[in-house]
Protein backbone atom coordinates (compact mmCIF):
# COMPACT_ATOMS: atom_id res chain seq x y z
CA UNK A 1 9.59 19.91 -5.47
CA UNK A 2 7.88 20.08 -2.27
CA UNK A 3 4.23 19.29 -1.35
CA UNK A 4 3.07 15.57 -2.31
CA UNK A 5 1.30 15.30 -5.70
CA UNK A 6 -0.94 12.67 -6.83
CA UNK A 7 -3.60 11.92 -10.05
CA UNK A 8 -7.05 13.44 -9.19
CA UNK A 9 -8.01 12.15 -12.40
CA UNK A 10 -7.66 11.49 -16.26
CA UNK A 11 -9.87 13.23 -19.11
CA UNK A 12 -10.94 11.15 -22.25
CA UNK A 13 -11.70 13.06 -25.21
CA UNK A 14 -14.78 10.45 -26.98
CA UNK A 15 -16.87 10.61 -30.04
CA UNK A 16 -20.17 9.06 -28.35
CA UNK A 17 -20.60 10.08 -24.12
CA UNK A 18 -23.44 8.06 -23.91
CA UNK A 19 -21.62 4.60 -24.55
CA UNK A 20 -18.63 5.55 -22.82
CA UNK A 21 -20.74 6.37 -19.75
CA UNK A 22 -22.13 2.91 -20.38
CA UNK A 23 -19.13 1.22 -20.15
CA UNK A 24 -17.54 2.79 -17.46
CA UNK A 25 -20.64 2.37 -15.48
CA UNK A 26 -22.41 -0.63 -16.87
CA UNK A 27 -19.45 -2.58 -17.42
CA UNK A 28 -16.07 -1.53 -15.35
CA UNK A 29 -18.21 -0.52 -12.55
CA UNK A 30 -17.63 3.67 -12.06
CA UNK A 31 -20.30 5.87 -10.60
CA UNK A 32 -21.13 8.97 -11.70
CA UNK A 33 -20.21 11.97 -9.78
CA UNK A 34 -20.71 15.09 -11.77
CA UNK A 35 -22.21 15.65 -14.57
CA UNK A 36 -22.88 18.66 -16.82
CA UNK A 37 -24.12 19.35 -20.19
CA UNK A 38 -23.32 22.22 -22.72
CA UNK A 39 -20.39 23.63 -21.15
CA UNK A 40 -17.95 26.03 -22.57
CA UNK A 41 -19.38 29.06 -24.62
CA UNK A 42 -21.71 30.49 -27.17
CA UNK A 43 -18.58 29.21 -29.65
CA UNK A 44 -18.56 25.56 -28.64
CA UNK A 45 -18.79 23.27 -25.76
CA UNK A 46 -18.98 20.26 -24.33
CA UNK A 47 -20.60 17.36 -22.43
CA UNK A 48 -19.41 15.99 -19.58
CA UNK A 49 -19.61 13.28 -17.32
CA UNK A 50 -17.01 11.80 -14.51
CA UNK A 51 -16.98 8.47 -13.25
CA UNK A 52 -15.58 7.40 -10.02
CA UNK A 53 -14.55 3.83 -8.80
CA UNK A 54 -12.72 3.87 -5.33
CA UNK A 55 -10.16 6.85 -5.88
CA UNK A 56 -10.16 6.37 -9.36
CA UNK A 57 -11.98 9.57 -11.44
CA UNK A 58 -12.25 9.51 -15.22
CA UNK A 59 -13.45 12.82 -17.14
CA UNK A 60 -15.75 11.84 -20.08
CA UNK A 61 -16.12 14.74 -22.50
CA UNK A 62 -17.79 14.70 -25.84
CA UNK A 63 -17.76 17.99 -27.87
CA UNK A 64 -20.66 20.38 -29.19
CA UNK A 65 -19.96 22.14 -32.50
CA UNK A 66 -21.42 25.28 -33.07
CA UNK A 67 -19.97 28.42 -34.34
CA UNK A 68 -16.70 26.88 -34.13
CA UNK A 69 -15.50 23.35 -33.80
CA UNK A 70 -15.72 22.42 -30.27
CA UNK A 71 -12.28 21.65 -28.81
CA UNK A 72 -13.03 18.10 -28.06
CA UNK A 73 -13.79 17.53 -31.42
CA UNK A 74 -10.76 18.84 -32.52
CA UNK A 75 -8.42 16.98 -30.26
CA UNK A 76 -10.07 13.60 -31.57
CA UNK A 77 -9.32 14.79 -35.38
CA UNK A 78 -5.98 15.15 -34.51
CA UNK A 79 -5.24 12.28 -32.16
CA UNK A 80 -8.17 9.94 -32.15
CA UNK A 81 -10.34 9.32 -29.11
CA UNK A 82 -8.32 8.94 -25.53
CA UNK A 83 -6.68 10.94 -23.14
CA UNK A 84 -6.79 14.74 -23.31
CA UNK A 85 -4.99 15.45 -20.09
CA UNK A 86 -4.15 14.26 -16.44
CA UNK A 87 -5.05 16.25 -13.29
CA UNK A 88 -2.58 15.82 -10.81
CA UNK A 89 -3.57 17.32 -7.19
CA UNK A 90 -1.38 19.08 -5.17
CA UNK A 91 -1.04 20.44 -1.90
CA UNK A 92 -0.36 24.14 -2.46
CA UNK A 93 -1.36 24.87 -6.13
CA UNK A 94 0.15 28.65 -6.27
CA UNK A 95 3.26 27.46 -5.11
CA UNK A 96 3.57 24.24 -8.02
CA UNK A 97 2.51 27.01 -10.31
CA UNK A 98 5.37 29.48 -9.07
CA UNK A 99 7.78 26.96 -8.84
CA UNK A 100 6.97 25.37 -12.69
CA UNK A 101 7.10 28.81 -13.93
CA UNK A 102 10.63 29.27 -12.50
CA UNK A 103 11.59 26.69 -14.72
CA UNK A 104 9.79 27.93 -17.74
CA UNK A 105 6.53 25.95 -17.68
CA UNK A 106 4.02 27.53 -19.58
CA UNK A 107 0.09 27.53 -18.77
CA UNK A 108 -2.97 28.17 -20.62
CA UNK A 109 -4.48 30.85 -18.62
CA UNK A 110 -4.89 31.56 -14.90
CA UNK A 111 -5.78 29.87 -11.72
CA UNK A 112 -9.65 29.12 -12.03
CA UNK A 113 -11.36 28.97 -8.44
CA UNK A 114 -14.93 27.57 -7.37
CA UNK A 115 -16.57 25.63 -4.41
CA UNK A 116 -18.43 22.15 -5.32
CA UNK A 117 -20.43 22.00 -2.16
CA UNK A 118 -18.23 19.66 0.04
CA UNK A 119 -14.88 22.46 -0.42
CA UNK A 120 -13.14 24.72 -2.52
CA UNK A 121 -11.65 23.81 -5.58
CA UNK A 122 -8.44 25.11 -7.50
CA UNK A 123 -7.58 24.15 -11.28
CA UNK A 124 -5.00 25.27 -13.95
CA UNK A 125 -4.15 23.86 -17.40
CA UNK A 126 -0.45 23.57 -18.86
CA UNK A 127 -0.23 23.96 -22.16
CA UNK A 128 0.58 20.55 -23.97
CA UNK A 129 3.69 18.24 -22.68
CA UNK A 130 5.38 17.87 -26.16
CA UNK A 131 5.39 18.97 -29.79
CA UNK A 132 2.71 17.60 -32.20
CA UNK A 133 0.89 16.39 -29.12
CA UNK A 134 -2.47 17.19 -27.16
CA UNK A 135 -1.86 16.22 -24.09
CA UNK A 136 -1.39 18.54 -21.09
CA UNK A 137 -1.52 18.58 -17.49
CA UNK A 138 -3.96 19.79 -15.28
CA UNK A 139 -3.01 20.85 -11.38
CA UNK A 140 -5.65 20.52 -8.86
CA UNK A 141 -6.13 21.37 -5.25
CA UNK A 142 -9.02 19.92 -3.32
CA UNK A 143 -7.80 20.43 -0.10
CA UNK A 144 -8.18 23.34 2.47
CA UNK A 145 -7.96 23.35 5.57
CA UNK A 146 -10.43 20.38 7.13
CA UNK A 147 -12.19 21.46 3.58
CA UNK A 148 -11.87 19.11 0.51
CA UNK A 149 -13.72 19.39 -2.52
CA UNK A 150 -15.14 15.73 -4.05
CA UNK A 151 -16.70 16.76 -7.23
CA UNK A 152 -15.99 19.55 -9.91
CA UNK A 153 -17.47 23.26 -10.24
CA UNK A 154 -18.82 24.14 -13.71
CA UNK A 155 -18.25 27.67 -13.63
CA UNK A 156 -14.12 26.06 -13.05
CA UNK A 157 -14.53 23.59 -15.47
CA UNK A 158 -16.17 26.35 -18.70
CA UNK A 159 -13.29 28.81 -17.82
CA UNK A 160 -10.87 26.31 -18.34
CA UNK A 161 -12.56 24.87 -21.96
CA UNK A 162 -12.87 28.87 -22.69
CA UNK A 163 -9.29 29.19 -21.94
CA UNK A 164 -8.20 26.15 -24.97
CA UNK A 165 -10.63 27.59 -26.78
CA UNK A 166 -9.26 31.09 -27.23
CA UNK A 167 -6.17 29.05 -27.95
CA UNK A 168 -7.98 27.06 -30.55
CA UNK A 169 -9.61 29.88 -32.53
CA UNK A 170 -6.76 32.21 -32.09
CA UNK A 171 -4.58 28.71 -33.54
CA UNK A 172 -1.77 29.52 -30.85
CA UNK A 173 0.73 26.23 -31.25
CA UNK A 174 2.22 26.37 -27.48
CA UNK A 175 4.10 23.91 -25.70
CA UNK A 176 4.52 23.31 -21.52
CA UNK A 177 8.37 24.68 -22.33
CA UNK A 178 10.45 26.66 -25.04
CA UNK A 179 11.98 23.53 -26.42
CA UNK A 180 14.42 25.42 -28.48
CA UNK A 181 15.82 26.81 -25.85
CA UNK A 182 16.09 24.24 -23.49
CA UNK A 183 19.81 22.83 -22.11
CA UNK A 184 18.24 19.51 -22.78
CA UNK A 185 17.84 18.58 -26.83
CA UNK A 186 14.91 16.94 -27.45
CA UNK A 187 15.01 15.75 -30.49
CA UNK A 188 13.61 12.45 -31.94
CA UNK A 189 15.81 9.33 -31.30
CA UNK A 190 17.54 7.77 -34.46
């Protein structure tokens, strides 16, 4: 793989946003950086808040039911409150994304696009890493040139929950690869 990669940041799926903003902020000493409530669709959404402490960014998300079950809610049914998914940032998104497909990787919908004020900002969801779990990985591209985006772009951040959502509703059970036919097994270890 060429380009460098790093994390831009890790999402936590919790029941109550309010005390996890408190102890992030409060308590480990995060700022906030973005923050935006009611985000996803007419369906369900979500609350969000992310927290910053030198180059460390967490994603804080706390779902709203309404027609539907909001995602969030959902993910901490399955798997309990904790880490939804982990953005990694990249130098040249389209190219990671061509280069993953080649190998089979799948993704939850396409390339979402936005500018938070400071740059432009690219972001695409993988479906989840393994079987029977809900964790996924999120590439990211902040910078552009001498531009570099700091924050996060809600119209960027409601396609994205609209794309798991379709997912949800439509109760598609995808994986990041076709393990079946992969050269690798991977099955569970005796």
């Amino acid at each position: 793989m060429k380009g460098s990669m790093g994390i831009d940041h890790i999402t936590l799926c919790v029941e109550n946003l309010e005390a996890a903003e408190y102890l992030f902020t409060k308590i480990l000493g995060f700022e906030v950086i973005w923050s935006a409530r009611d985000v996803g669709s007419d369906k369900s959404s979500m609350d969000t808040v992310v927290v910053q402490r030198g180059n460390a960014k967490i994603a804080l998300m706390q779902g709203r039911d309404k027609i539907v079950k909001s995602q969030i809610n959902e993910f901490i049914e399955k798997y309990g409150q904790g880490v939804q998914h982990i953005a990694m940032e990249v130098d040249d998104i389209e190219a990671v994304c061509r280069e993953w497909e080649a190998h089979g990787v799948k993704f939850s919908g396409p390339l979402k696009e936005g500018r938070d004020g400071f740059g432009p900002l690219k972001q695409r969801f993988t479906y989840p890493l393994f079987p029977g779990s809900g964790l996924f990985v999120e590439l990211t591209q902040r910078q552009h040139g001498n531009e570099q985006s700091r924050t996060f772009v809600r119209s960027t951040v409601e396609a994205l929950y609209k794309d798991i959502e379709r997912d949800q509703i439509s109760g598609v059970e995808q994986t990041i690869i076709d393990y079946e036919s992969c050269p690798v097994p991977f099955k569970k270890s005796a």
